[in-house]
N, C-alpha and C. Protein backbone atom coordinates (compact mmCIF):
# COMPACT_ATOMS: atom_id res chain seq x y z
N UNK A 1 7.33 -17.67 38.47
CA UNK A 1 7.85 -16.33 38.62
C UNK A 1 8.91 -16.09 37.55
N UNK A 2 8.81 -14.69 37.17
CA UNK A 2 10.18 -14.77 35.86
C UNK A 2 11.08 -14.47 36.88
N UNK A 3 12.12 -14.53 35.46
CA UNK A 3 13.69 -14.18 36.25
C UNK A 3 13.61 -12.38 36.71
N UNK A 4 13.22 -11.70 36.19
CA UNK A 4 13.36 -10.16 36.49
C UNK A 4 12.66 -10.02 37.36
N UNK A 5 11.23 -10.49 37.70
CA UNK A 5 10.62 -10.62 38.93
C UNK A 5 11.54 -10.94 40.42
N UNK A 6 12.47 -12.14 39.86
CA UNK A 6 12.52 -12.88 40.90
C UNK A 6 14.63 -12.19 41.44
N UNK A 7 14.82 -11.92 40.38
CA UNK A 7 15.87 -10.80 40.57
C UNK A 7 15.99 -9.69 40.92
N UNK A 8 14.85 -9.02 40.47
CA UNK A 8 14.96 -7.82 40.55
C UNK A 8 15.40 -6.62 39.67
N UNK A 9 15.87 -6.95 38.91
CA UNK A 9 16.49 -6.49 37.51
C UNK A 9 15.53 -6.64 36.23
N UNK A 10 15.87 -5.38 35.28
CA UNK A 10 15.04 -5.89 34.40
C UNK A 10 15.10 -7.11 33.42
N UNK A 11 14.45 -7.29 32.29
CA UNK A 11 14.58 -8.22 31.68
C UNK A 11 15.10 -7.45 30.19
N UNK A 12 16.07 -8.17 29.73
CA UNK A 12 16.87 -7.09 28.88
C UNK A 12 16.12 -7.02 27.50
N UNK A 13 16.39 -6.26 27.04
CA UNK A 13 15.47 -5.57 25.63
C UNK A 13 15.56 -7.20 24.63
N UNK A 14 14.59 -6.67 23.61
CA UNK A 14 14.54 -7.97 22.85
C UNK A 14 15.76 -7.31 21.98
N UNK A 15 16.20 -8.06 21.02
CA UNK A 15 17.24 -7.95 19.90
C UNK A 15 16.95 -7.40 18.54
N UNK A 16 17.93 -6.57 18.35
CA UNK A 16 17.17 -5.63 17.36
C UNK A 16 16.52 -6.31 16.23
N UNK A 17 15.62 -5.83 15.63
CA UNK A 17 15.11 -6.43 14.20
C UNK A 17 15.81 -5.78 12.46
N UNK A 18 16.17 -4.95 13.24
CA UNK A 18 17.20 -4.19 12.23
C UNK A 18 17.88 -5.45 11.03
N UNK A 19 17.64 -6.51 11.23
CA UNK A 19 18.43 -7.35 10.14
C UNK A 19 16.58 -7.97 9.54
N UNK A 20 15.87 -8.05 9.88
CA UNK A 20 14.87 -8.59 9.61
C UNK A 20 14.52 -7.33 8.59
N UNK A 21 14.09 -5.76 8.78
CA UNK A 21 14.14 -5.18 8.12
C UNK A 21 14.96 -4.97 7.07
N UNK A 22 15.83 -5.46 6.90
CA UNK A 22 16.76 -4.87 5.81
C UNK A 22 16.42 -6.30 5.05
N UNK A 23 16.52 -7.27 5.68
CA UNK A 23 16.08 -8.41 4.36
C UNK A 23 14.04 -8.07 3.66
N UNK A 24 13.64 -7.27 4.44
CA UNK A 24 11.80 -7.33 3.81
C UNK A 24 12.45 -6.15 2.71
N UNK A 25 13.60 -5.10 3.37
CA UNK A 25 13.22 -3.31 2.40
C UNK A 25 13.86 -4.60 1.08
N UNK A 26 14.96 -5.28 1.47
CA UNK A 26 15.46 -5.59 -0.07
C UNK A 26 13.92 -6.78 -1.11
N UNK A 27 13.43 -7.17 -0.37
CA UNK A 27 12.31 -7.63 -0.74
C UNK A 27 11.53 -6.99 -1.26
N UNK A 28 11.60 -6.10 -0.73
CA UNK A 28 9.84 -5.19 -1.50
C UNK A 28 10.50 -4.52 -2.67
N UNK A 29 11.95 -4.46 -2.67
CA UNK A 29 12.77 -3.49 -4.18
C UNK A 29 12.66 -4.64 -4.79
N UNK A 30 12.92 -5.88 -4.85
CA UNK A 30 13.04 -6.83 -5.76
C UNK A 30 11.72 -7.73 -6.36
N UNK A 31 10.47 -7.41 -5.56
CA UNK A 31 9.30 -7.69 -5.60
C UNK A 31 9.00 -6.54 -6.78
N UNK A 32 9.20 -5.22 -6.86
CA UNK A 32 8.69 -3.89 -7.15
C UNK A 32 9.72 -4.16 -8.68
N UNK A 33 10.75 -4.60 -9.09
CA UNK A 33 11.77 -4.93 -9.96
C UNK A 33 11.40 -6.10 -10.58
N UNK A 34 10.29 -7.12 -10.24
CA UNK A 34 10.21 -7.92 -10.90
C UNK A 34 8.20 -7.87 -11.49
N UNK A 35 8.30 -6.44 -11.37
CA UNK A 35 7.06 -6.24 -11.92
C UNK A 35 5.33 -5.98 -10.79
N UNK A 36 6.28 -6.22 -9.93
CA UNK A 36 4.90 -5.91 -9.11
C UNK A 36 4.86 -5.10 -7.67
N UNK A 37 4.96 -4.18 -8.59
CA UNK A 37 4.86 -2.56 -7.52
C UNK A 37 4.03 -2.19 -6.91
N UNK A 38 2.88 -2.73 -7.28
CA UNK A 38 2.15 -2.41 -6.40
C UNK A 38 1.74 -3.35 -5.32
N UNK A 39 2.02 -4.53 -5.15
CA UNK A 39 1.87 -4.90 -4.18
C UNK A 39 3.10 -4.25 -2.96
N UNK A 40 4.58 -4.46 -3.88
CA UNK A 40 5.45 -3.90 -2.80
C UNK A 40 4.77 -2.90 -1.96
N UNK A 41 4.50 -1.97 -2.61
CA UNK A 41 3.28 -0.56 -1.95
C UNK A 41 2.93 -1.28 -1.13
N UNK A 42 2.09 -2.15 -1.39
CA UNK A 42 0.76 -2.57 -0.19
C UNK A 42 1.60 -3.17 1.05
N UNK A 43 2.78 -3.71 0.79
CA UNK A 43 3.66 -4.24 2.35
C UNK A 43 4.18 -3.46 2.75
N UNK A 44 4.86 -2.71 1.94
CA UNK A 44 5.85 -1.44 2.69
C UNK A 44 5.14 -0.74 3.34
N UNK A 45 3.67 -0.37 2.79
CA UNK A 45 2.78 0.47 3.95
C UNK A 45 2.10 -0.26 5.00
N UNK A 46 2.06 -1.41 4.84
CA UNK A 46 1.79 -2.18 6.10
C UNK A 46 2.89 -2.32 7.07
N UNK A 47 4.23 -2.59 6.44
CA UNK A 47 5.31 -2.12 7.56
C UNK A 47 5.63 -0.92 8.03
N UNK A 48 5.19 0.00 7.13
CA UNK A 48 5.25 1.94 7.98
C UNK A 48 4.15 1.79 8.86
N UNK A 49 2.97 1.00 8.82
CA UNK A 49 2.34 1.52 9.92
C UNK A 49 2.62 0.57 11.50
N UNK A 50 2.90 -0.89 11.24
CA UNK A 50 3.73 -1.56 12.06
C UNK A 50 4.72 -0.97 12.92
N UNK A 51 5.73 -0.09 12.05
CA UNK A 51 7.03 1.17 12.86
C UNK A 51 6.50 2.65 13.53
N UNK A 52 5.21 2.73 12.75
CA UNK A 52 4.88 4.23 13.19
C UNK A 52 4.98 4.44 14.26
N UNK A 53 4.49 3.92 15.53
CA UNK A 53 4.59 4.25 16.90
C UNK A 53 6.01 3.81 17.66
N UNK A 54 6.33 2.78 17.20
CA UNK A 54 7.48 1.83 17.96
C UNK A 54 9.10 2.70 17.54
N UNK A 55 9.12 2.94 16.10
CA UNK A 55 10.27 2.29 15.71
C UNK A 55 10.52 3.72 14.44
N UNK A 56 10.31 4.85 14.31
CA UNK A 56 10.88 5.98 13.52
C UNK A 56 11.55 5.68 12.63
N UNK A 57 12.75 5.24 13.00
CA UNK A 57 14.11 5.09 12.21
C UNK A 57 13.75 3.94 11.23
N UNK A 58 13.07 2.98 11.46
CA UNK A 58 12.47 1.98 10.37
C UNK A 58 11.08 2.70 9.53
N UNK A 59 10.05 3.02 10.39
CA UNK A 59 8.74 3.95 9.63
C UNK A 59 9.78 4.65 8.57
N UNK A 60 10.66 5.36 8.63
CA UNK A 60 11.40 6.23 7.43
C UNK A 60 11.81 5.84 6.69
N UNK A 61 12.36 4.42 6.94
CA UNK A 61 13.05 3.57 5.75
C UNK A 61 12.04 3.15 5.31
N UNK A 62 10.76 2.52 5.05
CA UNK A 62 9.84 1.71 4.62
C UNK A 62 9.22 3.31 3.88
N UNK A 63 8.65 3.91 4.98
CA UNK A 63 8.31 5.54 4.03
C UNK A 63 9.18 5.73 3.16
N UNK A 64 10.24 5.96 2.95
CA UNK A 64 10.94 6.11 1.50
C UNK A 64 10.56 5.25 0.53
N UNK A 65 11.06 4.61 0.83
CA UNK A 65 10.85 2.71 -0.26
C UNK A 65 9.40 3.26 -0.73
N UNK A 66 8.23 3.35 -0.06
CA UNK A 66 6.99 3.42 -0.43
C UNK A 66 6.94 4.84 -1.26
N UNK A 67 7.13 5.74 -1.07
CA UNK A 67 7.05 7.02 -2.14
C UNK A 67 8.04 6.84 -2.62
N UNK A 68 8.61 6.14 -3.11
CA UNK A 68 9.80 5.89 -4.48
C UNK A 68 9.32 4.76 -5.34
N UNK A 69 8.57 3.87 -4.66
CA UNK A 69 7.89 3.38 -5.57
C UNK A 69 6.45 3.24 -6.17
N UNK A 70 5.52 4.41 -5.54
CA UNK A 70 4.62 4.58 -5.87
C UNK A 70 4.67 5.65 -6.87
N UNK A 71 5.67 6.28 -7.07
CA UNK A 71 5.95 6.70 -8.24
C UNK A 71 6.06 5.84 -9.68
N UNK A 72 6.41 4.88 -9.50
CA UNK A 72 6.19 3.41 -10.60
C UNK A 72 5.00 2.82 -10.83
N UNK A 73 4.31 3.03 -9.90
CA UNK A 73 2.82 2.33 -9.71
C UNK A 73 1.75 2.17 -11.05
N UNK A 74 1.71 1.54 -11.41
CA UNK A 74 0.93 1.71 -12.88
C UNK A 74 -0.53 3.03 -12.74
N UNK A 75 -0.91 3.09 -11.67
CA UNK A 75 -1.74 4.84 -12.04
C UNK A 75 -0.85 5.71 -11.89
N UNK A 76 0.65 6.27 -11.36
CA UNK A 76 1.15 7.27 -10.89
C UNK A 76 1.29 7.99 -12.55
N UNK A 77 1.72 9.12 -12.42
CA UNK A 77 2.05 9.80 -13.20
C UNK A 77 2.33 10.75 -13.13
N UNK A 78 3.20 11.32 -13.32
CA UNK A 78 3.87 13.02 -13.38
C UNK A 78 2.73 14.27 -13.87
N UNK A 79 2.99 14.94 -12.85
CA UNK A 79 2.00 16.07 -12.94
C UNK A 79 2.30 17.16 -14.17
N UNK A 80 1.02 17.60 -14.77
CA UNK A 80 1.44 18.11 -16.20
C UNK A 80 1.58 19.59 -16.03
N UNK A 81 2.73 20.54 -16.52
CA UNK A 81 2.82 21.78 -16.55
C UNK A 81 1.81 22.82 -17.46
């Protein structure tokens, strides 16, 4: 039997990941800085879709990171007037 079962109380939230994220966003800038942007792309959007349902306030941070650096992306390019 767990303890919240057997208490009656819930079982308290897990602990934020908020430090786990901030060490991957500085990862994927320094991954994307040492020449390979486009993979950063490919994690950062695997972590926006990881936050999409759960976690907003992280989906936005990883969504930024990812359209700031898919602007670097070796196909991107500025749209011509």
């Amino acid at each position: 039997m767990s303890d919240a079962a057997a208490t009656g109380r819930p079982t308290p939230a897990a602990p934020s990941i908020a430090p786990l994220d901030e060490i991957l966003l500085a990862s994927l800038a320094a991954l994307a800085a040492a020449g390979e942007v486009e993979e950063a792309c490919r994690l950062a959007g695997r972590a926006c879709a990881v936050h999409r349902t759960t976690d907003p306030a992280a989906w936005n941070r990883y969504n930024v990171l990812l359209h700031r650096l898919a602007r670097k992306a070796v196909g991107a390019h500025s749209p011509s007037t």
